[in-house]
PDB file of N, CA and C in Angstrom:
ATOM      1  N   UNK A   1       6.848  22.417  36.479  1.00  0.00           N
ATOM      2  CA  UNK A   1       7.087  22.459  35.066  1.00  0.00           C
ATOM      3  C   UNK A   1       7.555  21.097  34.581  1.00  0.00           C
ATOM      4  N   UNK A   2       7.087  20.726  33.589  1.00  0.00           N
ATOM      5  CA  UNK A   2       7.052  19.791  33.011  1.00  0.00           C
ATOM      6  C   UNK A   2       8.465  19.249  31.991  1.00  0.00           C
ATOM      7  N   UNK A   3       8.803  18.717  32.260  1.00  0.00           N
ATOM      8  CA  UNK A   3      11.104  18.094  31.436  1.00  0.00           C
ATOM      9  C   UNK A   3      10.350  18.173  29.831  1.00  0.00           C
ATOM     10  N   UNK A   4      11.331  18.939  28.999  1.00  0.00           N
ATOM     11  CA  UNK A   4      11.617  18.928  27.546  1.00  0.00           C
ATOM     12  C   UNK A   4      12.000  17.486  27.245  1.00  0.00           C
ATOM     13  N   UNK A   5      11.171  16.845  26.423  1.00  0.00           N
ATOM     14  CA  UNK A   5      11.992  15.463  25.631  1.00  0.00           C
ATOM     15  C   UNK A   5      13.014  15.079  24.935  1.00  0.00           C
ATOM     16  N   UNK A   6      13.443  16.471  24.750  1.00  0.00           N
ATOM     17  CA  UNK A   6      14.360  16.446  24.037  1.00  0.00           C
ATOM     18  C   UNK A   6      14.349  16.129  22.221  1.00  0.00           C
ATOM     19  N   UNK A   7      15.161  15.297  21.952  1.00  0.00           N
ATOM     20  CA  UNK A   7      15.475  14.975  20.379  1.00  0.00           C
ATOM     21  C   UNK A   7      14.587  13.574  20.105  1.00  0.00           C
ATOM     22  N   UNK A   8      13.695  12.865  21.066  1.00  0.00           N
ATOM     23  CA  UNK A   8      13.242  12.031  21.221  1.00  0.00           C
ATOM     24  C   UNK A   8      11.914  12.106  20.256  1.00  0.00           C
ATOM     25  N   UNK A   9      11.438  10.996  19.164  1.00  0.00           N
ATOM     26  CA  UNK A   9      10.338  11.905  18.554  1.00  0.00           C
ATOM     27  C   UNK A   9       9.332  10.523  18.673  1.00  0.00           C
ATOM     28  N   UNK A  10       8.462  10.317  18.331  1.00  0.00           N
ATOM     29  CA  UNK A  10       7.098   8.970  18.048  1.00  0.00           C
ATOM     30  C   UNK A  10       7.551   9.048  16.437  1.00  0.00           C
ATOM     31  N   UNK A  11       7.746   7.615  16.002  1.00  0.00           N
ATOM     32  CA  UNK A  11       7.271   7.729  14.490  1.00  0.00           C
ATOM     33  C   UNK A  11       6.462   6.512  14.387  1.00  0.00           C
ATOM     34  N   UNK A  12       5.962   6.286  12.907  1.00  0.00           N
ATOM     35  CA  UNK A  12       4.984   5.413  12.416  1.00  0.00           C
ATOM     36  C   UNK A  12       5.933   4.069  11.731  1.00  0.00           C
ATOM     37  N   UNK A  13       5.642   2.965  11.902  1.00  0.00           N
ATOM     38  CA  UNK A  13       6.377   2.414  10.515  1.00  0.00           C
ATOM     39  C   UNK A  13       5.293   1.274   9.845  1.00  0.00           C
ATOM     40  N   UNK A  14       5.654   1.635   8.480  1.00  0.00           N
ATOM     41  CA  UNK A  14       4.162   0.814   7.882  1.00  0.00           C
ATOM     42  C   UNK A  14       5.051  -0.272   6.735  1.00  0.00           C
ATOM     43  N   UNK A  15       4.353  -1.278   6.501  1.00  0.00           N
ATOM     44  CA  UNK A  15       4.815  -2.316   5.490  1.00  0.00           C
ATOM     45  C   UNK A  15       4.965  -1.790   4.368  1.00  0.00           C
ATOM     46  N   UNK A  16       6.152  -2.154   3.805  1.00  0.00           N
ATOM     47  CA  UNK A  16       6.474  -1.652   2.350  1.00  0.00           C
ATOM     48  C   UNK A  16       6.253  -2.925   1.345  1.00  0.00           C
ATOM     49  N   UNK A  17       5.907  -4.652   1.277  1.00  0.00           N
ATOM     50  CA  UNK A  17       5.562  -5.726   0.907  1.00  0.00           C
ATOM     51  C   UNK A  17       4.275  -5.246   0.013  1.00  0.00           C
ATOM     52  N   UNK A  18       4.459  -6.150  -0.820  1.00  0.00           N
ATOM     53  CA  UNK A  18       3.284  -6.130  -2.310  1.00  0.00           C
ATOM     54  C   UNK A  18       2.724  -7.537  -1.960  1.00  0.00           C
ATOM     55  N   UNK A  19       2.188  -8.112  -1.231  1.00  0.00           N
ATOM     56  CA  UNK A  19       1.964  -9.850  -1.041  1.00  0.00           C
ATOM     57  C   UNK A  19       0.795  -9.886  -1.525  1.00  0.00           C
ATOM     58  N   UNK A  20      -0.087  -9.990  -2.865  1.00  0.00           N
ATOM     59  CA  UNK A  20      -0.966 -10.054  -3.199  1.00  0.00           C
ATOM     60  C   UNK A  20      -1.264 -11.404  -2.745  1.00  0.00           C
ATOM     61  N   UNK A  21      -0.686 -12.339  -3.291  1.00  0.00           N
ATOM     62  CA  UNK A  21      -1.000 -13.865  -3.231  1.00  0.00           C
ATOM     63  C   UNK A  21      -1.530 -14.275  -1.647  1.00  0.00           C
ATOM     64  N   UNK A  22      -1.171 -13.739  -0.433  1.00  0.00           N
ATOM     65  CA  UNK A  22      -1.019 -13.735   0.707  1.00  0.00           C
ATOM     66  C   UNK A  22      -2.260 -13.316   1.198  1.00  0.00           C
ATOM     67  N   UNK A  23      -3.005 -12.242   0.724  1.00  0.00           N
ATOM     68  CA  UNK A  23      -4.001 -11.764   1.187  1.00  0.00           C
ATOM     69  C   UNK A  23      -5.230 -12.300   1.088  1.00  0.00           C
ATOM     70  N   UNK A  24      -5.346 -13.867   0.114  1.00  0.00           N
ATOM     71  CA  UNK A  24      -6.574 -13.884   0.269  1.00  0.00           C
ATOM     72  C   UNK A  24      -7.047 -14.300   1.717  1.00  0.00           C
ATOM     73  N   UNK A  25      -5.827 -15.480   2.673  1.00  0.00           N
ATOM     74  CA  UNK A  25      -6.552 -15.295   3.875  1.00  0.00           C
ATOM     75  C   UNK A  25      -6.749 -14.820   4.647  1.00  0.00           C
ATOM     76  N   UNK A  26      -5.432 -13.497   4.362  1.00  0.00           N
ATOM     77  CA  UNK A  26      -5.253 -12.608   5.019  1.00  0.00           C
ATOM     78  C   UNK A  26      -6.842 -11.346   5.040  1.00  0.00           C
ATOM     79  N   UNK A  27      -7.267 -10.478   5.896  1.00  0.00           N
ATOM     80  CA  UNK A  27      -7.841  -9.269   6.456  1.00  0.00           C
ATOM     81  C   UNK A  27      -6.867  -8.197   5.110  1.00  0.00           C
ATOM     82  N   UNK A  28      -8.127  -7.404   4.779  1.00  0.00           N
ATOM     83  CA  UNK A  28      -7.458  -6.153   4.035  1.00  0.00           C
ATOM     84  C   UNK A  28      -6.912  -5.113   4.962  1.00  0.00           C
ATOM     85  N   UNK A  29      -6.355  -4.120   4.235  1.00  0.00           N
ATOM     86  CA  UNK A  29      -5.406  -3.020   4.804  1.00  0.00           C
ATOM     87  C   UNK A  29      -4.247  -2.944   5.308  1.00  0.00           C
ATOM     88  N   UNK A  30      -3.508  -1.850   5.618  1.00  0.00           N
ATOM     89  CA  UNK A  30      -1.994  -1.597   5.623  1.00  0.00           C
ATOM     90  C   UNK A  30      -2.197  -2.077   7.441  1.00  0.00           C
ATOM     91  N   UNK A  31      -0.802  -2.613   7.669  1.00  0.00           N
ATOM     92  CA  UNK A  31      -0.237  -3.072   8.971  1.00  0.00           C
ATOM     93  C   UNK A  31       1.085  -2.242   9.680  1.00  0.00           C
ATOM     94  N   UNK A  32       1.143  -1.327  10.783  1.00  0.00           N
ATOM     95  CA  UNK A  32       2.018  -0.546  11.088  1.00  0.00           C
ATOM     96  C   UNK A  32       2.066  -0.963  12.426  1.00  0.00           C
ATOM     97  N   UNK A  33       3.218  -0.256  12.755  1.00  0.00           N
ATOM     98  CA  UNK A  33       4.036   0.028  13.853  1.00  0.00           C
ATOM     99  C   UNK A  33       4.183   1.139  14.100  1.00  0.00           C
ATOM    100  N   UNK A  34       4.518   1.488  15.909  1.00  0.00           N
ATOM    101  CA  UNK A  34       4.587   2.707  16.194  1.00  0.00           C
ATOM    102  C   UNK A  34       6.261   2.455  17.139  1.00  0.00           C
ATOM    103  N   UNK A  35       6.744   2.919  16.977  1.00  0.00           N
ATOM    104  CA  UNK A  35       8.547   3.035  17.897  1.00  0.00           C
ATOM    105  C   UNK A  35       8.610   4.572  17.981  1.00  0.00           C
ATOM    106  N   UNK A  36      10.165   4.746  18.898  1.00  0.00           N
ATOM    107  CA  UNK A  36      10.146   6.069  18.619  1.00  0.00           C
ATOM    108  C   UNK A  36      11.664   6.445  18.582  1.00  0.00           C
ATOM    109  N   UNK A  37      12.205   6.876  18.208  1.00  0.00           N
ATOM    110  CA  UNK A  37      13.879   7.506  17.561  1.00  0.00           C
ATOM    111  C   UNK A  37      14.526   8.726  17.956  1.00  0.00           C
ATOM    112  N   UNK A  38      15.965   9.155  17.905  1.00  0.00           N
ATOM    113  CA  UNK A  38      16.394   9.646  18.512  1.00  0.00           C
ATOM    114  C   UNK A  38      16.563  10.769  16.877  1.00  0.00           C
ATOM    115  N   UNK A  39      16.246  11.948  17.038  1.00  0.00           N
ATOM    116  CA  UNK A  39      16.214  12.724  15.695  1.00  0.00           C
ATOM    117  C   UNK A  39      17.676  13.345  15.226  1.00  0.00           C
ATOM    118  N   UNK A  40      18.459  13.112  16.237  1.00  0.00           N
ATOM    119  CA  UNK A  40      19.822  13.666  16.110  1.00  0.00           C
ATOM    120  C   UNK A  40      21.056  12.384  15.541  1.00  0.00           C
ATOM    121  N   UNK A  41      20.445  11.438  16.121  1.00  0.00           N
ATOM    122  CA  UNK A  41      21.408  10.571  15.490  1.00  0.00           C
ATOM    123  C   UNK A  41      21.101  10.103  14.047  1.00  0.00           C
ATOM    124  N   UNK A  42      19.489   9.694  14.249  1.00  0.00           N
ATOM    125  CA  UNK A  42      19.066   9.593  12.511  1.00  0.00           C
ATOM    126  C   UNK A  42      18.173   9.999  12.015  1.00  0.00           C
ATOM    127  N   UNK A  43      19.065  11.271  11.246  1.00  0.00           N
ATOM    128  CA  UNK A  43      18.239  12.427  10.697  1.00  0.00           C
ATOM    129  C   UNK A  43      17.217  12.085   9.679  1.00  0.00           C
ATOM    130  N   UNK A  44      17.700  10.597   8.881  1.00  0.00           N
ATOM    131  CA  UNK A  44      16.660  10.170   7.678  1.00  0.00           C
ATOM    132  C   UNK A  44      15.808   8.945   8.221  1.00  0.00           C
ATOM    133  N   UNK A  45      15.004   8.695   7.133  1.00  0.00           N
ATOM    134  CA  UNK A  45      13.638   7.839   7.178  1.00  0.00           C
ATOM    135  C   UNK A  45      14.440   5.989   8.392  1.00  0.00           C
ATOM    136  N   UNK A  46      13.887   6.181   8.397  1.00  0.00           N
ATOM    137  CA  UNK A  46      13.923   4.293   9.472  1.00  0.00           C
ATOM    138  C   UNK A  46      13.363   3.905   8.791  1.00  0.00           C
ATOM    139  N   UNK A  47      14.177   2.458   8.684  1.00  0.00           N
ATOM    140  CA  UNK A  47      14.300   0.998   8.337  1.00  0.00           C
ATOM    141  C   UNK A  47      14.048  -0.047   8.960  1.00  0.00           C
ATOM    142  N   UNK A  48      13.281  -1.101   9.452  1.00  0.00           N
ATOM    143  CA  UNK A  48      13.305  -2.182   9.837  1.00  0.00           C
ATOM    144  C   UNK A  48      13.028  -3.182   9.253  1.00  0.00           C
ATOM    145  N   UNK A  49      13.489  -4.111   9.815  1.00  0.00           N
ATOM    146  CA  UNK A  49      12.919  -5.476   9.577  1.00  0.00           C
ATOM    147  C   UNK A  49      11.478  -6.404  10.754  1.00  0.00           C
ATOM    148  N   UNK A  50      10.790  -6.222  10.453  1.00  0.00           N
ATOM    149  CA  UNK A  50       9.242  -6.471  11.191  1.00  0.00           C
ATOM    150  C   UNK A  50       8.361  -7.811  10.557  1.00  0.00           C
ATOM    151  N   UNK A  51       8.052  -8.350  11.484  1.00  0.00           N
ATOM    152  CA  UNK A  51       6.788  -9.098  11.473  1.00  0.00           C
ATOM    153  C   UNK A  51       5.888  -8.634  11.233  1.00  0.00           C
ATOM    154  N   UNK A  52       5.285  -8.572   9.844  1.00  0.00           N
ATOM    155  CA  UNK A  52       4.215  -8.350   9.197  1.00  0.00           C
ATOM    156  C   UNK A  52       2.636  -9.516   9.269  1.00  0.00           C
ATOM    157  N   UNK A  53       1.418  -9.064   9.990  1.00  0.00           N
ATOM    158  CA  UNK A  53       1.035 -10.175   9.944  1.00  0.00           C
ATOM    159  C   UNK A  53      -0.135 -10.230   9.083  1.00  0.00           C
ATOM    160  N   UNK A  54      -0.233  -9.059   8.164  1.00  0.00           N
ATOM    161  CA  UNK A  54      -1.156  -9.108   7.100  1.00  0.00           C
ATOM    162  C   UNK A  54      -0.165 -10.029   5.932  1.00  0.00           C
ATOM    163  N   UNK A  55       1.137  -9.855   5.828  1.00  0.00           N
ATOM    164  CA  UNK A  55       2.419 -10.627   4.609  1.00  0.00           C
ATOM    165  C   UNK A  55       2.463 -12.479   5.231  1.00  0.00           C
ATOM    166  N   UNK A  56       2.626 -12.449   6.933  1.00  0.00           N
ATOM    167  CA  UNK A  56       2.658 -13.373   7.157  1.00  0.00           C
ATOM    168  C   UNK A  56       4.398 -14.087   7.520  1.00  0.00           C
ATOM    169  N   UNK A  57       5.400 -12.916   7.434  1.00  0.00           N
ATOM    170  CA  UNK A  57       6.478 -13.269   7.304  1.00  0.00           C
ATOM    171  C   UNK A  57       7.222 -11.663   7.365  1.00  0.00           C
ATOM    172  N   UNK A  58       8.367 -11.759   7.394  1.00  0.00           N
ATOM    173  CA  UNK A  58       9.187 -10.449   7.915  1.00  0.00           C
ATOM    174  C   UNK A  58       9.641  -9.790   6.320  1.00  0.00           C
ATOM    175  N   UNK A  59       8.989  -8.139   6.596  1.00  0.00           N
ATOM    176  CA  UNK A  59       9.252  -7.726   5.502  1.00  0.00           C
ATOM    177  C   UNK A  59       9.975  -6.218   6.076  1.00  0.00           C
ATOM    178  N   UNK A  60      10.454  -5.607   5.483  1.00  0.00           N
ATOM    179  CA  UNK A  60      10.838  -3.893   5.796  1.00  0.00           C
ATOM    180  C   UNK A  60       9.849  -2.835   6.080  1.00  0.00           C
ATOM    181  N   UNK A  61       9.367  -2.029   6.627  1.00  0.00           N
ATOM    182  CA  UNK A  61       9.071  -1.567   7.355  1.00  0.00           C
ATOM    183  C   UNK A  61       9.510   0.034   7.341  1.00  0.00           C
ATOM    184  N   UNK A  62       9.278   0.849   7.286  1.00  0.00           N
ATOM    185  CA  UNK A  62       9.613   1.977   5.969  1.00  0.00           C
ATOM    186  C   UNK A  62       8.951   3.087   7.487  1.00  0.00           C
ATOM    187  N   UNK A  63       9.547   3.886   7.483  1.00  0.00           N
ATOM    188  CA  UNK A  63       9.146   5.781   8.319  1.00  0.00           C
ATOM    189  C   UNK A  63       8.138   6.265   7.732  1.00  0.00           C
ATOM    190  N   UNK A  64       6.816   6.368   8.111  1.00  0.00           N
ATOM    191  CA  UNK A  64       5.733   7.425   7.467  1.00  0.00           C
ATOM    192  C   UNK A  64       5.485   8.506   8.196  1.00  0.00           C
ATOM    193  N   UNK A  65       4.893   9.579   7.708  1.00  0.00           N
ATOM    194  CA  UNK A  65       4.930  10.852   8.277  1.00  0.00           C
ATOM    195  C   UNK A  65       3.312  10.703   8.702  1.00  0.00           C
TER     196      UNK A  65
END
């Protein structure tokens, strides 16, 4: 039988940055991340600070479902 993971979950995290100006040399579309969190300690959305490389520079980084 296979161990329960427990409170351990996968989440997504995607750029929350508006960098219009940035994109022309930039490739279109959204840029994410995948981490994964402990659901008991933080019950709400995750925050980071990330290297964005569609922005080109470190922007926040927001919990998507």
């Amino acid at each position: 039988m296979g161990k329960n993971k427990g409170a351990r979950i996968i989440i997504t995290l995607e750029c929350t940055s508006d960098h219009s100006a940035s994109l022309a040399k930039r490739q279109q579309g959204v840029f994410r991340y995948t981490s994964s969190k402990n659901r008991r300690n933080t019950p709400g959305r995750l925050e980071l600070k990330k290297f964005c490389r569609r922005c080109n520079c470190h922007t926040i980084f927001k919990e998507i479902k």
